[in-house]
C-alpha atoms as a PDB file:
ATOM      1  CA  UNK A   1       2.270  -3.254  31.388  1.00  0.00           C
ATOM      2  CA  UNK A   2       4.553  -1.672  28.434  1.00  0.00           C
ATOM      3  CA  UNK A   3       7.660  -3.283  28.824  1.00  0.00           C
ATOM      4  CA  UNK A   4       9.381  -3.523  25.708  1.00  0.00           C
ATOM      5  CA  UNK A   5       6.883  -1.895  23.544  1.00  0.00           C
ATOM      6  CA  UNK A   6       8.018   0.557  21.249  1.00  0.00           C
ATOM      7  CA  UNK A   7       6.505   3.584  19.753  1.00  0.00           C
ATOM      8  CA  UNK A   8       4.260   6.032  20.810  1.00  0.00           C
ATOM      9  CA  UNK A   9       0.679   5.464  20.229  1.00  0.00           C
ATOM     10  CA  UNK A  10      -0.126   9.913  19.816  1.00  0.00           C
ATOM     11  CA  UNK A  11      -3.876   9.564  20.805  1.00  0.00           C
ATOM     12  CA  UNK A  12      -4.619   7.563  16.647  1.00  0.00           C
ATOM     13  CA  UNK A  13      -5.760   4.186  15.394  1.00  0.00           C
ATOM     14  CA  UNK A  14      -2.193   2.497  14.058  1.00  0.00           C
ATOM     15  CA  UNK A  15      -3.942   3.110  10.685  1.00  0.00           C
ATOM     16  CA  UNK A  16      -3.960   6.884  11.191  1.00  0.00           C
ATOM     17  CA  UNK A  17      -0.798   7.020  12.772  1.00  0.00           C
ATOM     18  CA  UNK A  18       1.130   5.394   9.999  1.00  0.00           C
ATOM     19  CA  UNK A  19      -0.522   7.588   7.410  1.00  0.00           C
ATOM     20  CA  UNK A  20       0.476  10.724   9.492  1.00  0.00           C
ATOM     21  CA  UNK A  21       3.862   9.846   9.790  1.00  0.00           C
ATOM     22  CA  UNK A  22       4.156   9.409   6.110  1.00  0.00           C
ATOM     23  CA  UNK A  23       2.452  12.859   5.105  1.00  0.00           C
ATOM     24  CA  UNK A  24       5.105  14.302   7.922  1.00  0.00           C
ATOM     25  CA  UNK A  25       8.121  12.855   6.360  1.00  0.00           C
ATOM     26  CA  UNK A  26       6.955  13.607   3.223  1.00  0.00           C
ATOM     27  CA  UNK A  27       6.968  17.690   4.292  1.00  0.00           C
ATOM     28  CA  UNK A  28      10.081  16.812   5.998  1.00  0.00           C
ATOM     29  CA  UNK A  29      11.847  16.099   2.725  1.00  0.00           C
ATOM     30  CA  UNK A  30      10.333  18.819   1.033  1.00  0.00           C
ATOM     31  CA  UNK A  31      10.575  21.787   3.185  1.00  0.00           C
ATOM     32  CA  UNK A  32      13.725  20.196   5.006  1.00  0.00           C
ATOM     33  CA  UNK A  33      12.138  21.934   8.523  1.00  0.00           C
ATOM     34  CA  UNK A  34       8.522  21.337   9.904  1.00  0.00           C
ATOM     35  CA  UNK A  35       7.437  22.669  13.372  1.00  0.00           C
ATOM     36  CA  UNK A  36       4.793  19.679  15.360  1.00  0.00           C
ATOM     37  CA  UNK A  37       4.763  18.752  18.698  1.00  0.00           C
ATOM     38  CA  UNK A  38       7.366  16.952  20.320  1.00  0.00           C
ATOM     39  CA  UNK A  39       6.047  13.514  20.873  1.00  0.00           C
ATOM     40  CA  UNK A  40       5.091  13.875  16.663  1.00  0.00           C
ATOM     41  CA  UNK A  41       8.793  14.792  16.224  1.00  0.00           C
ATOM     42  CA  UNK A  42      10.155  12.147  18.452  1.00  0.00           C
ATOM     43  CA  UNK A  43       7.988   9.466  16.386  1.00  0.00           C
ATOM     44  CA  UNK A  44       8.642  11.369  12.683  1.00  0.00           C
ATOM     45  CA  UNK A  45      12.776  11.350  13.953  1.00  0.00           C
ATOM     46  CA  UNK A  46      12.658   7.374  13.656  1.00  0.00           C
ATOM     47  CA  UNK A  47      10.689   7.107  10.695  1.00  0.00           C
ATOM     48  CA  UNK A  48      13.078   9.849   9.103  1.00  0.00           C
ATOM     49  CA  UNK A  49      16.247   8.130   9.774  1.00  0.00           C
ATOM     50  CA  UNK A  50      15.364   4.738   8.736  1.00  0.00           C
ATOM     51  CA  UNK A  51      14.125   6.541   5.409  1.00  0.00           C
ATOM     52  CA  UNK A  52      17.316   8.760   4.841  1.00  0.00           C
ATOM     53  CA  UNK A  53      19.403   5.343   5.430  1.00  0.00           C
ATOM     54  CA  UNK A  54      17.749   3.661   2.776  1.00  0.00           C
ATOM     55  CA  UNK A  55      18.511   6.574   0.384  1.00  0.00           C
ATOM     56  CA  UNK A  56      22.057   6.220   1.335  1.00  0.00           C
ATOM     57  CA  UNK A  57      21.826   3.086  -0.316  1.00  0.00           C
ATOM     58  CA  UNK A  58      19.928   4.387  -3.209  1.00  0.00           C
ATOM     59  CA  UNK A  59      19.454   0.764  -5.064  1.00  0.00           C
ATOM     60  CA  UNK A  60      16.046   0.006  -6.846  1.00  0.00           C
ATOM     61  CA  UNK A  61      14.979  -2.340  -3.948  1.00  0.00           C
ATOM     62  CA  UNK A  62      15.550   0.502  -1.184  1.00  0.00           C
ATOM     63  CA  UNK A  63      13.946   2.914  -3.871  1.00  0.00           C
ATOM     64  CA  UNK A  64      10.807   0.542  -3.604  1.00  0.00           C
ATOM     65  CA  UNK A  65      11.148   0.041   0.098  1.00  0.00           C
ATOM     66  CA  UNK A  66      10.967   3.401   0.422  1.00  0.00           C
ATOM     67  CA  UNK A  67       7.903   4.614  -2.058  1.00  0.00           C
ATOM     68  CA  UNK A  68       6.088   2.034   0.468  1.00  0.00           C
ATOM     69  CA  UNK A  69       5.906   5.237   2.726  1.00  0.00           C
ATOM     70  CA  UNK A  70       6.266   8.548   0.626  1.00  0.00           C
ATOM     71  CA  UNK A  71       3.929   8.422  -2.141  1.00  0.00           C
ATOM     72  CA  UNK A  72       5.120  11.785  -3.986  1.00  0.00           C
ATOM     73  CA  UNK A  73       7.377  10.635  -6.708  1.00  0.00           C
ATOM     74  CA  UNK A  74       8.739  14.331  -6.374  1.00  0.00           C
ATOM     75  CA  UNK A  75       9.654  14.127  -2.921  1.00  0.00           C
ATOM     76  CA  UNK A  76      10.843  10.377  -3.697  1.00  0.00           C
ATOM     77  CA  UNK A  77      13.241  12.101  -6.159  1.00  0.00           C
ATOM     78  CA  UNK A  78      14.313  14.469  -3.986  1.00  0.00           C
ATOM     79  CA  UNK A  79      15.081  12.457  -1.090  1.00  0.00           C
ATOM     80  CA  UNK A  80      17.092   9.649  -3.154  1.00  0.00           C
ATOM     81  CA  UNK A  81      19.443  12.380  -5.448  1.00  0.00           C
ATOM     82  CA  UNK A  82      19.427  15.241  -2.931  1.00  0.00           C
ATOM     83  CA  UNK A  83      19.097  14.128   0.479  1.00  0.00           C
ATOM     84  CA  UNK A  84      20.579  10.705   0.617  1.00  0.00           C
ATOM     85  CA  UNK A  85      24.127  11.590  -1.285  1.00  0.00           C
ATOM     86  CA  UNK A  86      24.331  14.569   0.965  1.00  0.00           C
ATOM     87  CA  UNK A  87      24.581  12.349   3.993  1.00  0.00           C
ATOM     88  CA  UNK A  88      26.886  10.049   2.702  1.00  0.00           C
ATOM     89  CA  UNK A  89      29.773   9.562   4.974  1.00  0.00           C
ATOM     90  CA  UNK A  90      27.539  10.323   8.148  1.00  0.00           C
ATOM     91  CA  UNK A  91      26.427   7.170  10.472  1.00  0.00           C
ATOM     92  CA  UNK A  92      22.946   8.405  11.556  1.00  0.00           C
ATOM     93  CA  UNK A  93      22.069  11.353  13.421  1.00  0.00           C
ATOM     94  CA  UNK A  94      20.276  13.304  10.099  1.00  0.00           C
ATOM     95  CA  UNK A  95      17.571  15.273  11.943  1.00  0.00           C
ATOM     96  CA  UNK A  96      17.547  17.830  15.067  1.00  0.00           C
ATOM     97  CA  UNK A  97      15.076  18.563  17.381  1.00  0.00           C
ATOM     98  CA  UNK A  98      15.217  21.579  19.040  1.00  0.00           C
ATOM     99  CA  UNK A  99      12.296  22.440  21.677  1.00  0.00           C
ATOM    100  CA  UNK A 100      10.196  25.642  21.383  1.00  0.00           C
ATOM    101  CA  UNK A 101       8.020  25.627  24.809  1.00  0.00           C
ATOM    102  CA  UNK A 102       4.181  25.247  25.112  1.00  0.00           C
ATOM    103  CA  UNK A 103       1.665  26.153  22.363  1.00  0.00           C
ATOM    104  CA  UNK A 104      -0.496  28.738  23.929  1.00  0.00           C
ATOM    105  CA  UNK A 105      -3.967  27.271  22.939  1.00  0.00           C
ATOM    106  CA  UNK A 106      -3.427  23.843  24.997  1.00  0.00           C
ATOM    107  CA  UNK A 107      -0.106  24.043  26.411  1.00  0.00           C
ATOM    108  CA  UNK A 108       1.580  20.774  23.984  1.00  0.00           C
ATOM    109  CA  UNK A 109       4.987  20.778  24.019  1.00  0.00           C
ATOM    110  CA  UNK A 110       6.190  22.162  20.651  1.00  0.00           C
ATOM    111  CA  UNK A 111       9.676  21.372  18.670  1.00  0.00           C
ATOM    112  CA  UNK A 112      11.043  22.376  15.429  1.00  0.00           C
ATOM    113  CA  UNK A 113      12.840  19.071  13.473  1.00  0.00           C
ATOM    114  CA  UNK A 114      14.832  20.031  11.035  1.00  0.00           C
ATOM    115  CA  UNK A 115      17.617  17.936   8.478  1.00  0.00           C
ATOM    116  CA  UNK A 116      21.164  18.355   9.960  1.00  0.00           C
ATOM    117  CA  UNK A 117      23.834  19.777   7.538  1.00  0.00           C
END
């Protein structure tokens, strides 16, 4: 039984999974939109969040904390003077997720998450 297990598992070794999350936070930051499949965008949402929150806080610890997931320096940059002042007064809630049907070639449920304004 699951109870109390968080997380989706998405078909990958925990190994895999945690790099892929990375890499899609990572294009997150940068592009500010990425289109994946809606369990991926349920999964990247938390990962997201819990990044954004520590570049709220933007000391040197959460800076560390944080290059523990995104490796780009760059997109490190980005998300610490950009992204994290711009959602300064806001308690959570920085991405969207907005459905876009079934991808024709296997019929996965695809979504669009995108960085609230």
């Amino acid at each position: 039984m699951r109870h109390r297990k968080r997380g989706r598992k998405l078909g990958r070794t925990s190994a895999h999974r945690k790099a892929m999350l990375a890499n899609m936070a990572a294009s997150l930051f940068l592009h500010e939109t990425i289109k994946t499949t809606e369990p991926k965008s349920k999964e990247l949402r938390r990962t997201a969040e819990k990044l954004i929150t520590l570049a709220k806080r933007g000391d040197l610890h959460a800076r560390r904390t944080a290059a523990k997931t995104i490796h780009d320096k760059e997109i490190l940059r980005k998300l610490f003077d950009n992204i994290g002042p711009r959602y300064e007064d806001r308690n959570g809630g920085y991405t969207r997720i907005v459905k876009l049907g079934t991808r024709f070639g296997d019929g996965a449920s695809m979504a669009v998450i995108e960085l609230v304004e």
